[in-house]
Structures are given as C-alpha cells and as structure tokens.
PDB file of N, CA and C in Angstrom:
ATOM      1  N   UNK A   1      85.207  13.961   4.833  1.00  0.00           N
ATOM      2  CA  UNK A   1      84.063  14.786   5.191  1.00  0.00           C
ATOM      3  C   UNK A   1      83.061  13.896   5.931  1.00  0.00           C
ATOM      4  N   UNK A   2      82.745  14.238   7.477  1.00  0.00           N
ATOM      5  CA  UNK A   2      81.808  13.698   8.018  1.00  0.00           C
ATOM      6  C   UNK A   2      80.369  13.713   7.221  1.00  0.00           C
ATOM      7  N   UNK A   3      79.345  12.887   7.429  1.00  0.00           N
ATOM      8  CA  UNK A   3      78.369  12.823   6.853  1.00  0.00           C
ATOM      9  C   UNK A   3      77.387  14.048   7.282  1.00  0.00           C
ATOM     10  N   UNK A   4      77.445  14.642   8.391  1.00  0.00           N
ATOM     11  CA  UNK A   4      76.563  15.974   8.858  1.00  0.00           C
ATOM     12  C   UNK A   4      77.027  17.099   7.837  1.00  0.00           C
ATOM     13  N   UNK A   5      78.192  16.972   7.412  1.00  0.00           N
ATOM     14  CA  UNK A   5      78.981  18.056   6.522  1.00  0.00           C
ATOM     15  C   UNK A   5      78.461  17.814   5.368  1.00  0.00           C
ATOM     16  N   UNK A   6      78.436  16.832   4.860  1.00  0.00           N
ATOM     17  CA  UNK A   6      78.282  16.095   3.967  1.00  0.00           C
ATOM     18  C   UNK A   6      76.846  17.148   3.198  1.00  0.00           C
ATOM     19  N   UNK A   7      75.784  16.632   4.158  1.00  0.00           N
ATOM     20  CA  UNK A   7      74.119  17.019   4.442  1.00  0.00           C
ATOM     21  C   UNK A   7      74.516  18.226   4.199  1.00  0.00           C
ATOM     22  N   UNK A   8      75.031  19.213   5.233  1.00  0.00           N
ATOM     23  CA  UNK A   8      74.672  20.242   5.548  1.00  0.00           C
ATOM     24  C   UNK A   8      74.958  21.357   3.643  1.00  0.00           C
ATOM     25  N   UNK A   9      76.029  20.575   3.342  1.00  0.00           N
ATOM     26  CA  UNK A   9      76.846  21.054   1.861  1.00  0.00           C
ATOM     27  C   UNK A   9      75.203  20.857   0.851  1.00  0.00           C
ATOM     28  N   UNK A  10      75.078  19.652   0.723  1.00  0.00           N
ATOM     29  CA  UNK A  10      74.109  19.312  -0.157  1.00  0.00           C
ATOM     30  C   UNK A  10      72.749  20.159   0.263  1.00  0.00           C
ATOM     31  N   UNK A  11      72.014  20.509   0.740  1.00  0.00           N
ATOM     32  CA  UNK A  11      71.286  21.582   1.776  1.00  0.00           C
ATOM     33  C   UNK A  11      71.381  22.766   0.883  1.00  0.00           C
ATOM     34  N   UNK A  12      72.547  23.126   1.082  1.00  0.00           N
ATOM     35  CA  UNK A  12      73.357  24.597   0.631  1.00  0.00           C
ATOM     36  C   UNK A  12      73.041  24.672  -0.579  1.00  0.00           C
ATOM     37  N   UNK A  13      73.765  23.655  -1.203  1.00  0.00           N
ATOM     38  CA  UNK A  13      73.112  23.986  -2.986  1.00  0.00           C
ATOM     39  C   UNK A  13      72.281  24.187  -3.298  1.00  0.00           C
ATOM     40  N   UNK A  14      71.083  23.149  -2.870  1.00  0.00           N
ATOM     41  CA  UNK A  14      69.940  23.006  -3.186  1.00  0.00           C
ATOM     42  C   UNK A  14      69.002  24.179  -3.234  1.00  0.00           C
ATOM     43  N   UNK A  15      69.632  25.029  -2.003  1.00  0.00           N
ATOM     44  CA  UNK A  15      68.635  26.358  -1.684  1.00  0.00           C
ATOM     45  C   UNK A  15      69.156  27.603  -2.428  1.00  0.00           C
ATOM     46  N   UNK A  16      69.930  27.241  -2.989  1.00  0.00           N
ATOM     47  CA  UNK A  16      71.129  28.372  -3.685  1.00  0.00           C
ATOM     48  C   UNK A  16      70.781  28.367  -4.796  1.00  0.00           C
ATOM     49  N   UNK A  17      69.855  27.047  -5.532  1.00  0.00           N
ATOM     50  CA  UNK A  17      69.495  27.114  -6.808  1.00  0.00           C
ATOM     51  C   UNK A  17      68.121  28.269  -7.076  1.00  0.00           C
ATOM     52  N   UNK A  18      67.839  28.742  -8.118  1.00  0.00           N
ATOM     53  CA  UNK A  18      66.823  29.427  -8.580  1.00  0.00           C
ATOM     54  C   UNK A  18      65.490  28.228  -9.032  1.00  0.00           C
ATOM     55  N   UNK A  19      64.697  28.994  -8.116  1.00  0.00           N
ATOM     56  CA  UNK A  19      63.441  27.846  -8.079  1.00  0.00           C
ATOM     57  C   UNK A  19      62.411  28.033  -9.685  1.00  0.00           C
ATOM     58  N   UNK A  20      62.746  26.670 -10.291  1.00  0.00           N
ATOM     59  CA  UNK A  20      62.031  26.662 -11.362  1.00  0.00           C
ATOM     60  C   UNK A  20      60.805  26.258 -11.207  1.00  0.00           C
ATOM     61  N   UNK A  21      59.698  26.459 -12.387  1.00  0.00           N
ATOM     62  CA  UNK A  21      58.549  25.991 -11.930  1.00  0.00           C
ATOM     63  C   UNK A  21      58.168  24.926 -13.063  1.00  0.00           C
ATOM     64  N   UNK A  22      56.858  24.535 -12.618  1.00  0.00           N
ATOM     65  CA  UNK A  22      57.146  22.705 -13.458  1.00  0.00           C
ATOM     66  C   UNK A  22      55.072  23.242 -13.357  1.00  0.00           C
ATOM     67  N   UNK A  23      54.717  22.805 -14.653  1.00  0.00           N
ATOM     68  CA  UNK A  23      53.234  22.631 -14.224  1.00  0.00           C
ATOM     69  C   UNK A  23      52.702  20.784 -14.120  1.00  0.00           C
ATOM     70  N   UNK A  24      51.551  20.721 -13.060  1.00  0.00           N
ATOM     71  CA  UNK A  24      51.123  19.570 -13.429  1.00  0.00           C
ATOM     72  C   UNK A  24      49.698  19.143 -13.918  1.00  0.00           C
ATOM     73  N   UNK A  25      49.283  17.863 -14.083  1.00  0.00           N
ATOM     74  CA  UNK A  25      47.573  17.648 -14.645  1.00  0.00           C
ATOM     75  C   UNK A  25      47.554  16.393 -13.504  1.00  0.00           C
ATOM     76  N   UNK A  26      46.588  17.011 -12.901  1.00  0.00           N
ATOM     77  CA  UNK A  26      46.040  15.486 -12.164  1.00  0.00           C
ATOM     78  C   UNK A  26      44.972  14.809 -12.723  1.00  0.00           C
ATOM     79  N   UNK A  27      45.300  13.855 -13.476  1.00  0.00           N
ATOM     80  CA  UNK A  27      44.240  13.792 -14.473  1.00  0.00           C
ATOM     81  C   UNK A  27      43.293  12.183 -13.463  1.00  0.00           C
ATOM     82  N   UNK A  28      42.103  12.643 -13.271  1.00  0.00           N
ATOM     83  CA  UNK A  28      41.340  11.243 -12.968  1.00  0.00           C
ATOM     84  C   UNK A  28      40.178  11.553 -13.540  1.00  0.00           C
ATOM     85  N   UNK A  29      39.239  10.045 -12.923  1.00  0.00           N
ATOM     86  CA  UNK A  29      37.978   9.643 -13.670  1.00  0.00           C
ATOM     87  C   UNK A  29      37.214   8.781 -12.476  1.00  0.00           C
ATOM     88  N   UNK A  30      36.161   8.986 -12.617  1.00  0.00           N
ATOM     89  CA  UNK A  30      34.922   8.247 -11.969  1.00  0.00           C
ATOM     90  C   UNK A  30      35.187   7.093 -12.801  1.00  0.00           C
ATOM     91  N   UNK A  31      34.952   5.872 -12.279  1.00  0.00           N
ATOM     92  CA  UNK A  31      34.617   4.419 -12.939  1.00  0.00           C
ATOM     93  C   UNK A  31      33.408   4.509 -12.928  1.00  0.00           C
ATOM     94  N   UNK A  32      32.644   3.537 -13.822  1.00  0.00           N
ATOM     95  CA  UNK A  32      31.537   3.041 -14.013  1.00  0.00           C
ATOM     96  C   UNK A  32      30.724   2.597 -12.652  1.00  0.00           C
ATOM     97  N   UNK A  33      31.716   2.150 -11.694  1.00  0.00           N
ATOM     98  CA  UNK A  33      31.101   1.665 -10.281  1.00  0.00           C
ATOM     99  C   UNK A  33      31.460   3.244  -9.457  1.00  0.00           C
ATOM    100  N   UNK A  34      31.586   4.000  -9.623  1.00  0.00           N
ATOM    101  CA  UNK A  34      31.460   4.941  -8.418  1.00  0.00           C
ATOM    102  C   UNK A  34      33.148   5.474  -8.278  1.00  0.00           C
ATOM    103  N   UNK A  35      33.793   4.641  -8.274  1.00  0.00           N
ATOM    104  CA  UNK A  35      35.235   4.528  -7.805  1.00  0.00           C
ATOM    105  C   UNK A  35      35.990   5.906  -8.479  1.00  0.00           C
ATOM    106  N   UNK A  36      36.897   6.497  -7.865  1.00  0.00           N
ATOM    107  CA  UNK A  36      38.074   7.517  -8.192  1.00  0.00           C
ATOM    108  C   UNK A  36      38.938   6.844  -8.812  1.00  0.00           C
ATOM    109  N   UNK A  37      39.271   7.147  -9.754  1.00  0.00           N
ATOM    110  CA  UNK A  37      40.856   6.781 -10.432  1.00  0.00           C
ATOM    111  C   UNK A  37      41.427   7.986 -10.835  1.00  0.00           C
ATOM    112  N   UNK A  38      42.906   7.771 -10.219  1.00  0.00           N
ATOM    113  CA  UNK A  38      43.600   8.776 -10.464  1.00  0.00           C
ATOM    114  C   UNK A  38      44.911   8.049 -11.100  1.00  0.00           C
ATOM    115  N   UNK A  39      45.436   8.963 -12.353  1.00  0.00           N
ATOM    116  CA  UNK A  39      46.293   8.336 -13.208  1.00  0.00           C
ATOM    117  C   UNK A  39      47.526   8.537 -12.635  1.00  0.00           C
ATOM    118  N   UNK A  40      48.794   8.075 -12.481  1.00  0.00           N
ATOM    119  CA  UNK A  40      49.723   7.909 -12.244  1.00  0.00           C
ATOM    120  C   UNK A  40      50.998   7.210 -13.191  1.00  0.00           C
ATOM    121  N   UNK A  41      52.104   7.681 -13.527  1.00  0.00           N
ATOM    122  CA  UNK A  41      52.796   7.188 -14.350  1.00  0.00           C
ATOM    123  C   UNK A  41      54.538   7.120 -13.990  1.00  0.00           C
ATOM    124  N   UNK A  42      55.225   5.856 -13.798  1.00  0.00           N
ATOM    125  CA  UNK A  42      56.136   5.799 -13.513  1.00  0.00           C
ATOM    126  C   UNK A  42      57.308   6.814 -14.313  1.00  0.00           C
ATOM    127  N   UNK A  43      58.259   7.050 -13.427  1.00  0.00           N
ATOM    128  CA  UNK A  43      59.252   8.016 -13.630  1.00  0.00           C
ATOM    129  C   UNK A  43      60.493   6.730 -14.549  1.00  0.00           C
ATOM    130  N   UNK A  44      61.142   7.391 -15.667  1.00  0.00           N
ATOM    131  CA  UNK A  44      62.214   6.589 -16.604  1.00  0.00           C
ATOM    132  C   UNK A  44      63.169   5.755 -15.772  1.00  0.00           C
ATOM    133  N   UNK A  45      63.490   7.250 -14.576  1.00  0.00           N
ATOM    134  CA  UNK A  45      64.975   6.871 -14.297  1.00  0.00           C
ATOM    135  C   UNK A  45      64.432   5.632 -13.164  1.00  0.00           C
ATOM    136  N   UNK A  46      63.699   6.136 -12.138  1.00  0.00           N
ATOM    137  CA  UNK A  46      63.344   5.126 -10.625  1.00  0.00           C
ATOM    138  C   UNK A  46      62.869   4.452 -11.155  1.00  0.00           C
ATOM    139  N   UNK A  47      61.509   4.125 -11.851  1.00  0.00           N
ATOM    140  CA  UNK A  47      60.319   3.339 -11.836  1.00  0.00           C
ATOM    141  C   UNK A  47      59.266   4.126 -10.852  1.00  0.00           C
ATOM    142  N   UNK A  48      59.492   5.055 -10.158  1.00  0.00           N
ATOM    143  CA  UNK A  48      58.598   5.605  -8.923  1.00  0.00           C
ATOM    144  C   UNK A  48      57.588   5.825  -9.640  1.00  0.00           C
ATOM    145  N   UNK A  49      56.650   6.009  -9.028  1.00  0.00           N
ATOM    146  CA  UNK A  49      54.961   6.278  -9.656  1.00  0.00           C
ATOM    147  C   UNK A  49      55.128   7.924  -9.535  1.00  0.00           C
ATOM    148  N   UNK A  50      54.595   8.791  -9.869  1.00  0.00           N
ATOM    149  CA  UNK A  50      54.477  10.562 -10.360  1.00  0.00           C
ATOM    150  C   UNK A  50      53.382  10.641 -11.122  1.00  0.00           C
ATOM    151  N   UNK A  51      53.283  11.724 -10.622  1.00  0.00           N
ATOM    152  CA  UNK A  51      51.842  12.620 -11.359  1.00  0.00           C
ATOM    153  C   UNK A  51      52.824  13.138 -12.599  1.00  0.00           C
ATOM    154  N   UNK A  52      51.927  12.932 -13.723  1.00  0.00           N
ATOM    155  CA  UNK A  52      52.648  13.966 -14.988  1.00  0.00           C
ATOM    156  C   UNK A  52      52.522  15.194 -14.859  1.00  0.00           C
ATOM    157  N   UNK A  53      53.765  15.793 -15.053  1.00  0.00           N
ATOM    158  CA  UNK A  53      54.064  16.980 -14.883  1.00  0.00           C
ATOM    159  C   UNK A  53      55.248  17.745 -16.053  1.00  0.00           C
ATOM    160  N   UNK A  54      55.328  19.279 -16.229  1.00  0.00           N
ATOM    161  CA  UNK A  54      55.881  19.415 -17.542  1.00  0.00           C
ATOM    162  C   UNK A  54      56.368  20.936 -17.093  1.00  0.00           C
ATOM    163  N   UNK A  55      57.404  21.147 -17.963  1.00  0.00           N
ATOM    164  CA  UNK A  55      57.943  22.829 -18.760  1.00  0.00           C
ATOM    165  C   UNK A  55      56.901  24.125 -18.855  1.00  0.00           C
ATOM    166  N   UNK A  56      57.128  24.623 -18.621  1.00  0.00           N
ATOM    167  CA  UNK A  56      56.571  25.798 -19.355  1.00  0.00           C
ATOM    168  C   UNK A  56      56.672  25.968 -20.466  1.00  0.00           C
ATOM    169  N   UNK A  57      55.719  26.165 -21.815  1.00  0.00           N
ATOM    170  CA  UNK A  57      56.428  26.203 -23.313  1.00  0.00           C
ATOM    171  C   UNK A  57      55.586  27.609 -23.197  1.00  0.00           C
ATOM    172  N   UNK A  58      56.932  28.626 -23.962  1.00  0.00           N
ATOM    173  CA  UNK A  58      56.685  29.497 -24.160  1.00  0.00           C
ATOM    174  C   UNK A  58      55.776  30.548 -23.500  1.00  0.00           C
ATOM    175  N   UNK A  59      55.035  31.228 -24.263  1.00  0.00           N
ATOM    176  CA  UNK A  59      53.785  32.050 -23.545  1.00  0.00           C
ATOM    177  C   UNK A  59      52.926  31.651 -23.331  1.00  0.00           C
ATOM    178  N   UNK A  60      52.288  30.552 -23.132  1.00  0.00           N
ATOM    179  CA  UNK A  60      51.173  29.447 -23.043  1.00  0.00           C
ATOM    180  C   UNK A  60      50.815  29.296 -21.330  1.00  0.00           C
ATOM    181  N   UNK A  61      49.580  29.588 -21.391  1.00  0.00           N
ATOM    182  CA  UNK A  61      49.186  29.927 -20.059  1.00  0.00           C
ATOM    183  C   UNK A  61      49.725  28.162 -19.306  1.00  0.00           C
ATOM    184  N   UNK A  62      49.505  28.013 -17.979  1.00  0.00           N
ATOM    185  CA  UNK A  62      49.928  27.164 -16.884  1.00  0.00           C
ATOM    186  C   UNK A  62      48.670  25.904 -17.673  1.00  0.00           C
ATOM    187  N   UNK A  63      47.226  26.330 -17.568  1.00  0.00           N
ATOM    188  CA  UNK A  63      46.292  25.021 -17.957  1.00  0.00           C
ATOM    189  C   UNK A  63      46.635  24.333 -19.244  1.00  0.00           C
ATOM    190  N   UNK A  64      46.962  25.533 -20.225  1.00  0.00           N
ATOM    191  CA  UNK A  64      46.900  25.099 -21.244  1.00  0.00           C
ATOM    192  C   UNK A  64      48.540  24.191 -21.548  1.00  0.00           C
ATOM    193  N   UNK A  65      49.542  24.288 -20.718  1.00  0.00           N
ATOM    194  CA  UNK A  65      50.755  23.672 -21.094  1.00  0.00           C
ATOM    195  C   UNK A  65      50.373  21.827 -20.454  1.00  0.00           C
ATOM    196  N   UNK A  66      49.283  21.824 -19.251  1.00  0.00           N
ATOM    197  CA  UNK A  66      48.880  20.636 -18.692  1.00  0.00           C
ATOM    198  C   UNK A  66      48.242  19.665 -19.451  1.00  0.00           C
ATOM    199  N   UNK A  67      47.502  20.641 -20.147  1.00  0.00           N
ATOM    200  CA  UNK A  67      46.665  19.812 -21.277  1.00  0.00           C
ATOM    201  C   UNK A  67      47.391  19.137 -22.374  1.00  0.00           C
ATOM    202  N   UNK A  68      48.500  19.650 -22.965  1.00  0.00           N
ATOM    203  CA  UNK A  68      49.761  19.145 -23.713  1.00  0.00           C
ATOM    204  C   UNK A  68      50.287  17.835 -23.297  1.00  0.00           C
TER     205      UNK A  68
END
C-alpha cells in the first residue's frame, strides 16, 4: 500500500467514527507580579504538555464535570 493510500484509509476511519465529546478547565492565575499563568499538564503516554480535560460523568452539567 502506497503511503497516499495509506493517508487516505486512515482519514476514512477517523471521520467514520462518532464524535465524542471531552470537557475541559483552563485553569490559570494572575501572579503576584501581574503575570498570566496558565496550568498545563503533561500527557502519560507522550510527555506532551495538554490542557486537562475529562468524560462526561453522568448527568452532571459540562462546568460542573471541569471542576472534578
């Protein structure tokens, strides 16, 4: 399988899946000097940096599952 095939296959699935939804919290803070901080927390599998983000639990509105 050429690699355009390859793409084009992986493409296919991807859009074929049923789009789940994920809530997130962007959680930051003013420093003492003025400054923005915004929290960030590496992912298990990469190490990549990500915003925390989560499930839906149950009947629990979207803010209130962020706050969890």
């Amino acid at each position: 399988m050429n690699v355009l095939s390859e793409i084009s296959s992986t493409f296919q699935l991807m859009f074929r899946r049923p789009k789940r939804t994920q809530y997130a919290a962007l959680c930051y803070r003013k420093s003492k000097g003025g400054r923005l901080e915004i929290l960030l927390l590496t992912s298990r599998d990469t190490g990549r940096w990500v915003i925390p983000k989560g499930w839906p639990m149950g009947n629990k509105a979207a803010h209130v599952v962020a706050e969890d």
